[in-house]
Structure formats: C-alpha cells, structure tokens
Protein backbone atom coordinates (compact mmCIF):
# COMPACT_ATOMS: atom_id res chain seq x y z
CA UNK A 1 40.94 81.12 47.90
CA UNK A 2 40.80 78.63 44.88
CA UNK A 3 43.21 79.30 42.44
CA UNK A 4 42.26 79.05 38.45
CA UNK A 5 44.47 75.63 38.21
CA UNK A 6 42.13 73.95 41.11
CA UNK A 7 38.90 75.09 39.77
CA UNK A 8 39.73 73.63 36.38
CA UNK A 9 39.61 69.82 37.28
CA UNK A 10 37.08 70.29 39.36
CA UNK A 11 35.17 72.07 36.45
CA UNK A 12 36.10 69.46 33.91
CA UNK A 13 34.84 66.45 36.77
CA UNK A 14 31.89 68.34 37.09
CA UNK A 15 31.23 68.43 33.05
CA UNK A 16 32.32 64.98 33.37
CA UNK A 17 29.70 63.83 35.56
CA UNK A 18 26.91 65.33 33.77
CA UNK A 19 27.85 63.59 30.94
CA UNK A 20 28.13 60.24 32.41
CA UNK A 21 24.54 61.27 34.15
CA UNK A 22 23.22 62.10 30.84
CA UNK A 23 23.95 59.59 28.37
CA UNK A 24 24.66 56.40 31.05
CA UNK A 25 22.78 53.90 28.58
CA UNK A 26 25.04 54.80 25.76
CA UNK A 27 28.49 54.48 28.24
CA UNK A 28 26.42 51.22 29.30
CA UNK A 29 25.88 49.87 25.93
CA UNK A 30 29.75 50.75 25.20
CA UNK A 31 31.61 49.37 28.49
CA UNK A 32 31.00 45.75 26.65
CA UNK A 33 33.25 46.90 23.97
CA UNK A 34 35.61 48.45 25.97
CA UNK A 35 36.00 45.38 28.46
CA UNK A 36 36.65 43.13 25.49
CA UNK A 37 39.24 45.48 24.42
CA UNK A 38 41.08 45.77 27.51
CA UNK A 39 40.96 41.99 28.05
CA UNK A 40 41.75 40.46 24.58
CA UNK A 41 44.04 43.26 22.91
CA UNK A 42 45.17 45.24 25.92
CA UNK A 43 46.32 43.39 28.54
CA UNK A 44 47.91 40.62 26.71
CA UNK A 45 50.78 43.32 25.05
CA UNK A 46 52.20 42.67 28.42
CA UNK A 47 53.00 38.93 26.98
CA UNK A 48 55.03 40.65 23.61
CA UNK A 49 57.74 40.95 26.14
CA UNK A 50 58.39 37.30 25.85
CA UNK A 51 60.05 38.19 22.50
CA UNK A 52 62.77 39.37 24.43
CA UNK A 53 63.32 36.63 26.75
CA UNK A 54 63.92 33.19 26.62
CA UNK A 55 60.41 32.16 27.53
CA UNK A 56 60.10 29.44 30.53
CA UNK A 57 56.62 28.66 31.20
CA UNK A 58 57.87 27.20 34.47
CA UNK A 59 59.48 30.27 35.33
CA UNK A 60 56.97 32.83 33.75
CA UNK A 61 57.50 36.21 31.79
CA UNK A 62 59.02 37.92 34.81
CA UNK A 63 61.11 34.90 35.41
CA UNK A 64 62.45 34.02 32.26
CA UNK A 65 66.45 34.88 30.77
CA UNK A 66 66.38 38.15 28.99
CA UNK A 67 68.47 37.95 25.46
CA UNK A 68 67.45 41.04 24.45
CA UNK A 69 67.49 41.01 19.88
CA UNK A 70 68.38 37.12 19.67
CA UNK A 71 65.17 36.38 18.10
CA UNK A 72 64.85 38.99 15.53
CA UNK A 73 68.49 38.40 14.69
CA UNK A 74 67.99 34.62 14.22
CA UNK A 75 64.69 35.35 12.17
CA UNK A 76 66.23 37.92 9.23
CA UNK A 77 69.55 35.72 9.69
CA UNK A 78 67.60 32.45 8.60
CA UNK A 79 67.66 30.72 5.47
CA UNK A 80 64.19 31.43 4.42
CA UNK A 81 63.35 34.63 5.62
CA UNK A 82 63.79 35.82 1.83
CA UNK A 83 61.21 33.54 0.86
CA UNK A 84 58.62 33.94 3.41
CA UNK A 85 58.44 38.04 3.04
CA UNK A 86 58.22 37.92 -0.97
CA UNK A 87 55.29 34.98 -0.57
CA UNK A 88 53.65 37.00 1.94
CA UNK A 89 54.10 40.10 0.13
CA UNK A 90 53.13 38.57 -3.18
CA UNK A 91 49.71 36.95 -1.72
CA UNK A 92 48.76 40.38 -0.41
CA UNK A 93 49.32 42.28 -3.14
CA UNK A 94 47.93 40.04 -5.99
CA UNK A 95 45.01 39.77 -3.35
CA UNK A 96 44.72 43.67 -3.61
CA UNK A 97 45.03 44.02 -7.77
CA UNK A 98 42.85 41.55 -8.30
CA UNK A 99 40.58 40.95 -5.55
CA UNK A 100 40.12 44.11 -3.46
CA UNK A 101 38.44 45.77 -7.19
CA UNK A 102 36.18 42.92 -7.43
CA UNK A 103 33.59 43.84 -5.16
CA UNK A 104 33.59 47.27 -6.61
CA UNK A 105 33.37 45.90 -10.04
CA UNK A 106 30.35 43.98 -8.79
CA UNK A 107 28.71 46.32 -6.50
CA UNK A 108 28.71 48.76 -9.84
CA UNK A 109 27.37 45.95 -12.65
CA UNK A 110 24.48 45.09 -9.98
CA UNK A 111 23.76 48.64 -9.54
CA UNK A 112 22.91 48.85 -13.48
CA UNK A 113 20.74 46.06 -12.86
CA UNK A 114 16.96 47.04 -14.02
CA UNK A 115 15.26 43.99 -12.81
CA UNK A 116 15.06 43.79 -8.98
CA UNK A 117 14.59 40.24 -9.06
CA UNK A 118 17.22 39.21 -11.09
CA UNK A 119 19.70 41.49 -8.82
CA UNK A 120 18.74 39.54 -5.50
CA UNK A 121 19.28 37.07 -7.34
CA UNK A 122 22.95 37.62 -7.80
CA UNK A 123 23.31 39.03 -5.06
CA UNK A 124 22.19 35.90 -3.07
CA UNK A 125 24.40 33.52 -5.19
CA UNK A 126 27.64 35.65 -4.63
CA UNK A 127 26.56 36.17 -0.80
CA UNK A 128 26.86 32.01 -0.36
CA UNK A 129 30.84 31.33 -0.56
CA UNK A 130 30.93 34.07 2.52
CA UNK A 131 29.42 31.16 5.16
CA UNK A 132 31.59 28.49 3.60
CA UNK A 133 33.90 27.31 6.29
CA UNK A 134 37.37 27.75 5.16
CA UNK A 135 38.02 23.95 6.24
CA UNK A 136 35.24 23.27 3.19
CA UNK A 137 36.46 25.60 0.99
CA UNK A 138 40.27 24.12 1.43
CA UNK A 139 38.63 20.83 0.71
CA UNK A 140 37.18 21.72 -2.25
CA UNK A 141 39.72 23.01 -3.73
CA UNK A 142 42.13 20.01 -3.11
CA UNK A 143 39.67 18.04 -4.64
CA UNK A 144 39.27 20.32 -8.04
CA UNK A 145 43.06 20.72 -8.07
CA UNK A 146 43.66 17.28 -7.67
CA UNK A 147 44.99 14.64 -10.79
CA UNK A 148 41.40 13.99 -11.60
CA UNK A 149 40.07 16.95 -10.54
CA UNK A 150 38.11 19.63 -12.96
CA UNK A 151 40.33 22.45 -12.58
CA UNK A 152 43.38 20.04 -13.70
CA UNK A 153 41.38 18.50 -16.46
CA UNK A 154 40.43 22.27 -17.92
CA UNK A 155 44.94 23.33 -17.41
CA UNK A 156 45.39 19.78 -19.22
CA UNK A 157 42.38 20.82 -22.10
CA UNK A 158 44.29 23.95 -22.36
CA UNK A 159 47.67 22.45 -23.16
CA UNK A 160 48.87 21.78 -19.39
CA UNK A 161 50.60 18.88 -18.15
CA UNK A 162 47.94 16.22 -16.18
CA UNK A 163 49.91 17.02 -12.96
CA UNK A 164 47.81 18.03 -9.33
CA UNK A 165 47.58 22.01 -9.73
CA UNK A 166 47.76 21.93 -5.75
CA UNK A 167 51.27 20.22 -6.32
CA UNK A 168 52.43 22.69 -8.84
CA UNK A 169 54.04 26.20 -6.47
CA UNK A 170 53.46 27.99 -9.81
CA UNK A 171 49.45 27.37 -9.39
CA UNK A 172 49.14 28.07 -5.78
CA UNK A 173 49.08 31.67 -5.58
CA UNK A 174 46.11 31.76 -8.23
CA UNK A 175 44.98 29.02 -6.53
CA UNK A 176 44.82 30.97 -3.25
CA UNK A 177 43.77 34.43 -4.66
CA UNK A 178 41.32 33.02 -6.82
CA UNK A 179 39.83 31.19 -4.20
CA UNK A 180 39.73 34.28 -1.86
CA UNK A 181 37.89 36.04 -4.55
CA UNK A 182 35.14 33.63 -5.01
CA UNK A 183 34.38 33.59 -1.30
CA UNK A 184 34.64 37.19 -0.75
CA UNK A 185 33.34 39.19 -3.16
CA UNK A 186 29.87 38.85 -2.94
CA UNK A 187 30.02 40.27 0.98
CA UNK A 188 32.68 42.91 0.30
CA UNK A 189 29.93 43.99 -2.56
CA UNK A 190 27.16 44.86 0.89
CA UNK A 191 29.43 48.13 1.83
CA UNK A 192 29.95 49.38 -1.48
CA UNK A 193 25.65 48.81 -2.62
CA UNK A 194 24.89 50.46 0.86
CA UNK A 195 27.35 53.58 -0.28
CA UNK A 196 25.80 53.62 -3.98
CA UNK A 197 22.21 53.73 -2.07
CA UNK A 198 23.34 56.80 -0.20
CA UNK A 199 24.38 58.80 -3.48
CA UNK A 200 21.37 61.65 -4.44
CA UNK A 201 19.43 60.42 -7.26
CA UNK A 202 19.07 64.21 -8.44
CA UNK A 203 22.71 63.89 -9.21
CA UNK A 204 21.62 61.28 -12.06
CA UNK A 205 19.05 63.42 -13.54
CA UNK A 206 20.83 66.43 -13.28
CA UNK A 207 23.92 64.52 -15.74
CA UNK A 208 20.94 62.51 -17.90
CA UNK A 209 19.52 66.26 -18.01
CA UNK A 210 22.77 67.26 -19.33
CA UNK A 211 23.15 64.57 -22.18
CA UNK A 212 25.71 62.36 -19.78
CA UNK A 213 24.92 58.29 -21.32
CA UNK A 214 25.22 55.55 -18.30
CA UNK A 215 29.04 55.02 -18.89
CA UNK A 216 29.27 58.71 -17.99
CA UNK A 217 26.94 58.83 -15.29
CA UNK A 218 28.95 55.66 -13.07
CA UNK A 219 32.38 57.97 -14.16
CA UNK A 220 30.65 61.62 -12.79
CA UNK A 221 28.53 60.52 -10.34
CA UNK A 222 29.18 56.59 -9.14
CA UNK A 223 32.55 56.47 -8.68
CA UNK A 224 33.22 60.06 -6.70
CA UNK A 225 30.47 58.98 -4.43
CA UNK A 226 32.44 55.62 -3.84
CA UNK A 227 35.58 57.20 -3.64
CA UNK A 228 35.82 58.49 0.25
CA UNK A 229 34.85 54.43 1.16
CA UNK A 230 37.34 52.92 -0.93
CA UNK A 231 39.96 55.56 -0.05
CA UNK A 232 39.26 54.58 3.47
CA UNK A 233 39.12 50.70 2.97
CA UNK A 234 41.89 50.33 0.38
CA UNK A 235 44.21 52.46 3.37
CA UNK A 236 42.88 49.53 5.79
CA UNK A 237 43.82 46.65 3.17
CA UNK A 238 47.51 48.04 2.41
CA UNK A 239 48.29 48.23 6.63
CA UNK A 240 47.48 44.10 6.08
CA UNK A 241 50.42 43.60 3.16
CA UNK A 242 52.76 41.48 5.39
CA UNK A 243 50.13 39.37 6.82
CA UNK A 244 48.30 36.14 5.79
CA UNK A 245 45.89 34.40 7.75
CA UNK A 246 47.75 30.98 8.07
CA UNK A 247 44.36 28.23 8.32
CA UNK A 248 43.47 28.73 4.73
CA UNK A 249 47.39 28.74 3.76
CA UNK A 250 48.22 25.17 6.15
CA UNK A 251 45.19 23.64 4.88
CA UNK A 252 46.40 23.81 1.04
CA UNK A 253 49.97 23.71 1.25
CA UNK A 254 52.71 20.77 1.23
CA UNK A 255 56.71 20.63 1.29
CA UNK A 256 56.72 20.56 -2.41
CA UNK A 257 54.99 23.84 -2.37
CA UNK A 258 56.74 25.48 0.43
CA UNK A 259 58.69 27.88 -2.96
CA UNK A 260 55.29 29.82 -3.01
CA UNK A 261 53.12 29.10 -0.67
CA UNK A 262 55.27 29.32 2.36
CA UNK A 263 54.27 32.41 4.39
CA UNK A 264 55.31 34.00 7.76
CA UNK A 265 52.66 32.91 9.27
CA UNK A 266 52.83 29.34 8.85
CA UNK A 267 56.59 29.91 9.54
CA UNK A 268 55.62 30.83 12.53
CA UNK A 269 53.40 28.21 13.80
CA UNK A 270 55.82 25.76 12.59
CA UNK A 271 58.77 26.97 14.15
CA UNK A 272 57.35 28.92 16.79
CA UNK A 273 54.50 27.01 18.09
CA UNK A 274 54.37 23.49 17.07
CA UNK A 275 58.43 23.24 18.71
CA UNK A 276 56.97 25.20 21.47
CA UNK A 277 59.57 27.97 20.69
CA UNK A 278 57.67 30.68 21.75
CA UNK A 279 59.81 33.22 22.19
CA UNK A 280 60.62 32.78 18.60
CA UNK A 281 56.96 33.17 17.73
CA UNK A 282 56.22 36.63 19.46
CA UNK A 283 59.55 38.31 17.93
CA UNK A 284 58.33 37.31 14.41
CA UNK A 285 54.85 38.65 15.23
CA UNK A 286 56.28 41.59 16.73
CA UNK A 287 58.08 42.56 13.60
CA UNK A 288 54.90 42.08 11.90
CA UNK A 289 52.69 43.71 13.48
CA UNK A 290 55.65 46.93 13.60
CA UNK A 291 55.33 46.67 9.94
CA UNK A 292 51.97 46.58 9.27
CA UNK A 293 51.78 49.93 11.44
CA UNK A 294 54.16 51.76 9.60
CA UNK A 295 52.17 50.50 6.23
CA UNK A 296 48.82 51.77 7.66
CA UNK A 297 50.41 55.06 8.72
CA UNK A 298 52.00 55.38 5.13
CA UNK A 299 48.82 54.75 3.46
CA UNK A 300 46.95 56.44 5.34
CA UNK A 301 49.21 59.94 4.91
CA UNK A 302 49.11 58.66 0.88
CA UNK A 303 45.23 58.56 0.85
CA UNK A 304 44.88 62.16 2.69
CA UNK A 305 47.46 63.73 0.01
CA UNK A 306 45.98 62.33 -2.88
CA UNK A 307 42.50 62.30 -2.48
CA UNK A 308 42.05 64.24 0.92
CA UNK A 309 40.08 61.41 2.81
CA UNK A 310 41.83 59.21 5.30
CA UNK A 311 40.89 57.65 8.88
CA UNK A 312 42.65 59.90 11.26
C-alpha cells in the first residue's frame, strides 16, 4: 500500500518529466547558460577558500597552511586601506550622481525629438564611444590631459596652472567620471528609448486632451512609465558602490596620483597578484564582494519600500 509521502515524489517526477518532454528545446536552448554558470561562477567559489590559507600552488588549496582571518586583518590593519575605500567609494558614487542620470536625461531629450532623422542621428554619434576599446579611450585621454594637450590648454584658458591634468589627483576623478560618461551614455540611452516605446500613446492624448503642455506630459506620463526600470537598474548600480573595474583605473593612473585614484582594485592586483600574494588577493575580493551583497540587498529592500518595484 503506497503511503501519501511515496506517491508525492513520484507525482512531482512524473510532472517533472512531462515538462522536460514538453518544452526540451527551451531546457536545450538554456543548458548553455547554465553550463557556463556552473563552470565560470560556480565551481570556482571552491578557490575563495584560498583566502583563508596561505596559498601554495605547489601544495594546492587542500594542501596549503590554514591562518584562518590573517588576511582580512592585515588588509583593514594597512596603511592605506582608508584611502582605497573613500576612492572607491567616491568613483562610484560621483559615477551614480552624475553619470547613471545621463542616459535618462538623454533617452528623454531624444524622445522630444520631431525629426526622425536628426534623432538617429544622435543617437548614432552617442552610440560610437560604446565600441571604443578602453586601451584607446585611456590613450586619448592621456594625450588631452597631457602639458600640451586640449583639455590642459582650456583649465590653463580658464585660469589653471599649465600643469598635466592626468598629473593633478584633484583632476582625476572628473577625469575618470567624465570619461565614463562620454563612453556610456549613448548605450545606457537603448534600455531607457526601448521602455519610452512601450508607454501607451493614448496616455499622451488623454493629458494633451486635458490641457497638460510637453513639460507636463514627460512629468505625468514619461517619467512613471520609466520609473519601474530605473528603480530596478539604479538597485543594480548601488550593489556595485565598492567596486571599480581596475583596466581603465591602471591605464590612467601614476604614483603621484595614487591620493585619488588609488582604488581596491588596483590594490589588489598590485599587492595581490603582481607579488603573487594570492591569498592576499581573494580575502580583499572576498570582503568585496560580501559588501556589495549586503548593498544590493539594502537597495533592493529601499527600492520595494519606496516605490514598490524591486528584483526579488
């Protein structure tokens, strides 16, 4: 006699089955994604235990000394781990008041655009910086920075002193940011048109209908449709705060602007990877990547009380 506890995996195999039967090209089409996932983010958390240990690559992870907190102790009890946080933290979040708004700024000024030519237009020339390599862009900037460069001529036209901007640590973080913006903001514009696209046109007559000028139309109608998508994306940008991908960084910085522009990252591969200290390396990512979870989960709980959209 089959008891209700037996029939009930056998019921939910069964259901199981038929659904694999069913919709096999989709599970197909998806085991690629899955397989990557497993392989490249997965299975390598089994190396974050090296953070631990005193990694020997001639003994191996199993193999190698465990010293349990040394690393994260010798990280926050460093010189410079004051530094590196606020420059992190102050990249990120000048790269979210200023540059996270520009594509939204954009997206809305080319959606008041009456000419359709003139709007591809734009939309082509801010698309460009996007498929600039970030070796190219590094190296035009340290040529526009530079003594003789235009940027330096315009801060010396302006009452500056005729010193490189890329020497100056007070310049680097607009620098940076600006640069970011430039190269970004045309593709982080794509989302934001495709949302506007989405949003009923009846809305728009209904508030011309009711007297509503354009200014009130983007404030009634524009913005609440872009809201849920930068509720969402803006949550996704502030679980990023303590990170800063370290190419761009290494490409533009020098000793004599290690006050600003020195970073975690680039901490890291100094310390960490170039002395082959990577133990070292993997505790200071750990403690990253801990932190950026607990921002995401923050701002995501934020998002869901204030405006009632969020990703989980």
């Amino acid at each position: 006699m089959t008891t209700p506890s037996t029939r009930a995996p056998a019921g939910y195999l069964s259901r199981l089955g038929r659904d694999l039967a069913r919709n096999r090209v989709a599970y197909l089409l998806l085991l690629p994604v899955v397989a990557y996932f497993a392989v490249f983010h997965y299975v390598p958390m089994y190396g974050t235990l090296i953070a631990f240990k005193d990694f020997n690559p001639a003994a191996g992870i199993a193999g190698s000394e465990w010293v349990g907190l040394d690393w994260f102790r010798q990280f926050f009890n460093g010189l410079f781990v004051e530094r590196l946080i606020a420059n992190t933290l102050l990249l990120n979040i000048y790269d979210v008041l200023f540059g996270f708004p520009a594509p939204i700024i954009l997206a809305l000024l080319l959606n008041e655009l009456t000419s359709e030519r003139f709007r591809r237009f734009v939309q082509t020339i801010t698309y460009l910086p996007h498929f600039i390599s970030v070796v190219v862009v590094a190296g035009m900037l340290l040529d526009f920075a530079a003594r003789d460069g235009i940027l330096t001529q315009v801060a010396v036209a302006l009452g500056g002193t005729p010193d490189p901007l890329i020497n100056d640590p007070s310049w680097f973080r607009t620098l940076f940011v600006g640069s970011e913006i430039w190269q970004s903001v045309g593709w982080g514009s794509i989302i934001y048109l495709a949302t506007l696209s989405a949003i009923n046109p009846s809305l728009y007559e209904a508030a011309r209908i009711d007297g509503a000028n354009r200014w009130q139309r983007m404030v009634h109608v524009t913005l609440p449709g872009l809201l849920p998508i930068v509720s969402t994306l803006l949550v996704l940008r502030l679980g990023q705060l303590m990170t800063v991908g370290f190419e761009k960084v290494i490409l533009l910085y020098n000793p004599g602007t290690y006050e600003t522009a020195d970073v975690i990252s680039t901490y890291v591969y100094r310390h960490g990877i170039l002395d082959a200290n990577y133990s070292y390396a993997a505790a200071v990512g750990l403690c990253n990547s801990a932190v950026a979870l607990l921002l995401l989960v923050a701002a995501n709980r934020l998002s869901r009380k204030l405006t009632g959209n969020s990703i989980w």
